[in-house]
C-alpha atoms as a PDB file:
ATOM      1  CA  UNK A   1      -8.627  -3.514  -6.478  1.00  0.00           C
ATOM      2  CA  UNK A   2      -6.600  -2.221  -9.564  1.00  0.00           C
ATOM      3  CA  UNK A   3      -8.523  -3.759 -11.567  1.00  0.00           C
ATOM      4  CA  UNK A   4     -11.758  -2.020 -10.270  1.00  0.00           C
ATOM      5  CA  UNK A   5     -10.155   1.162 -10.578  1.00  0.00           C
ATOM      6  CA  UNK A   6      -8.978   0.721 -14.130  1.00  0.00           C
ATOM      7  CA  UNK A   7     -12.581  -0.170 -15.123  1.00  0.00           C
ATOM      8  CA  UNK A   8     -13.818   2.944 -13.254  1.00  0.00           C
ATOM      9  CA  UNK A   9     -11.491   5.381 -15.449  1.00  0.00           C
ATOM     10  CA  UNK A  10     -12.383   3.419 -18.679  1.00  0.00           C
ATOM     11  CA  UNK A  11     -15.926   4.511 -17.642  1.00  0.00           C
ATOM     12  CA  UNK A  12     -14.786   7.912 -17.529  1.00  0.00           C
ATOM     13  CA  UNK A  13     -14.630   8.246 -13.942  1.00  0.00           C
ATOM     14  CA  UNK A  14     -11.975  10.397 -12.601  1.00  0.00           C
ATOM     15  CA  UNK A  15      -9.876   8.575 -10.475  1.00  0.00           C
ATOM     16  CA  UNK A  16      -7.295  10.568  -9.054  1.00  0.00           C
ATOM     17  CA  UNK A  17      -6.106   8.169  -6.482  1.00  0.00           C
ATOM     18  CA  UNK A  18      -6.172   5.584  -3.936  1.00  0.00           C
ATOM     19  CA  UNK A  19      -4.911   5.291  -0.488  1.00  0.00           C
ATOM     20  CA  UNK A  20      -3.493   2.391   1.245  1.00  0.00           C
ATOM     21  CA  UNK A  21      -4.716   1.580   4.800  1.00  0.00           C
ATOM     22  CA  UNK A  22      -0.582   2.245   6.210  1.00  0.00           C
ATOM     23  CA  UNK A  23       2.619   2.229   4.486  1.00  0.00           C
ATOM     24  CA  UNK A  24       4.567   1.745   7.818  1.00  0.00           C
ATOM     25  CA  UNK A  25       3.459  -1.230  10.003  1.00  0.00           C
ATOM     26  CA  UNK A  26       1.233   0.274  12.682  1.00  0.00           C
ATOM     27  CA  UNK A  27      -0.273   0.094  16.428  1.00  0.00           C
ATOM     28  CA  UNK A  28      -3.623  -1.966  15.863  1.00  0.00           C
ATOM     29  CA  UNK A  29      -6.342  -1.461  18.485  1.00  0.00           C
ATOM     30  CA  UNK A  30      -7.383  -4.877  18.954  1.00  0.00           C
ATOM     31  CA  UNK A  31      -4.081  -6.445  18.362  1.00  0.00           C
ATOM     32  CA  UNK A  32      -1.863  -4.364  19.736  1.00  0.00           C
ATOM     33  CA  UNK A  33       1.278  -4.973  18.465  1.00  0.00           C
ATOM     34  CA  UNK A  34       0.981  -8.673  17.505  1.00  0.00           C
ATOM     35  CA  UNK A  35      -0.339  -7.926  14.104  1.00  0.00           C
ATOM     36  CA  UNK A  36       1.786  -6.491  11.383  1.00  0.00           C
ATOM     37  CA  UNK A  37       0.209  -3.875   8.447  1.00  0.00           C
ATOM     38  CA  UNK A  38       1.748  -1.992   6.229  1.00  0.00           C
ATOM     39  CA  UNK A  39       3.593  -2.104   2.991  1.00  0.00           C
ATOM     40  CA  UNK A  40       7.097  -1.525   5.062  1.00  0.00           C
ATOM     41  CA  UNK A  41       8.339  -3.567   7.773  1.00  0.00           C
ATOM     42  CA  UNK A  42       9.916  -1.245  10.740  1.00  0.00           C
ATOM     43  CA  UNK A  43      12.405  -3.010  12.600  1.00  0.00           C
ATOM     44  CA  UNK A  44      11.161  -1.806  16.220  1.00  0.00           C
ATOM     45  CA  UNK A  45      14.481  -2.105  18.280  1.00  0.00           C
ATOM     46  CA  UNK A  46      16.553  -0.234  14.926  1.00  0.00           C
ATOM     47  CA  UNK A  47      14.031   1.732  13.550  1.00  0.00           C
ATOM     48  CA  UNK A  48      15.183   0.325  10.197  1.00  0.00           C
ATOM     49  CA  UNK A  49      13.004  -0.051   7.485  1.00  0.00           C
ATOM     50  CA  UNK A  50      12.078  -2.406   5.135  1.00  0.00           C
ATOM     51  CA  UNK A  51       9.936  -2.870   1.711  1.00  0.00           C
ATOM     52  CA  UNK A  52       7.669  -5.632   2.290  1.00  0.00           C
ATOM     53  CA  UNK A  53       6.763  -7.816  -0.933  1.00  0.00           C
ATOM     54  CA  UNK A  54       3.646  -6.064  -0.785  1.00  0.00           C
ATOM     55  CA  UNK A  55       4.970  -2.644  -1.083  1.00  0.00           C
ATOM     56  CA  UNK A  56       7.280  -4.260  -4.082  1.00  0.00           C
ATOM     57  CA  UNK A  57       4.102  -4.954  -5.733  1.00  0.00           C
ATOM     58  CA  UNK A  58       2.423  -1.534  -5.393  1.00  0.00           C
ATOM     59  CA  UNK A  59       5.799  -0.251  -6.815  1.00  0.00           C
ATOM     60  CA  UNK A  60       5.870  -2.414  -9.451  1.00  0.00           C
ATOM     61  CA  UNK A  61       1.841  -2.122 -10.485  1.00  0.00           C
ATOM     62  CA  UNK A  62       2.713   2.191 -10.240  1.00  0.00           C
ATOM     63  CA  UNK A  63       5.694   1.542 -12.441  1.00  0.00           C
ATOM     64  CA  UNK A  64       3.707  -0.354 -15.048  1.00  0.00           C
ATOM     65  CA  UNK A  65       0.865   2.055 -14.956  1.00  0.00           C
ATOM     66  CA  UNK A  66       2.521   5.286 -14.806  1.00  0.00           C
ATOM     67  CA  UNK A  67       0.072   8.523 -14.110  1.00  0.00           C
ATOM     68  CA  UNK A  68      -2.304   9.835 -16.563  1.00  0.00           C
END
C-alpha cells in the first residue's frame, strides 16, 4: 500500500502516516496463538526478539523514503 499512499501525497493529500496492524507478534482471537503477526518475531519461552523480513522491508522502504 506504499504505492497508494505515494499517489495520495502527489495529489496533495496530507499523509502524515500509516499504522501497521502489530509490530510484535500478537494474541489473535480466533487463532489463539497458532497464528503469527507482526513485523517482529517474540521468542515466547526468552522473550527475545526478532526482525522479521517483513519488518526489514518496512525499514528499508522508511529508509528509502525518508520523511517529508
Amino acid at each position: 500500500y506504499v504505492s497508494i499512499f505515494a499517489a495520495a501525497i502527489n495529489r496533495g493529500i496530507p499523509v502524515l502516516g500509516a499504522f501497521h496492524w502489530s509490530t510484535i507478534d500478537n494474541f489473535e482471537w480466533n487463532l489463539g496463538v497458532k497464528q503469527r503477526f507482526g513485523l517482529v518475531h517474540v521468542d515466547r519461552k526468552t522473550m527475545e526478539r526478532t526482525m522479521k523480513e517483513s519488518g526489514r522491508y518496512w525499514m528499508r522502504v522508511i529508509e528509502k523514503r525518508g520523511t517529508k
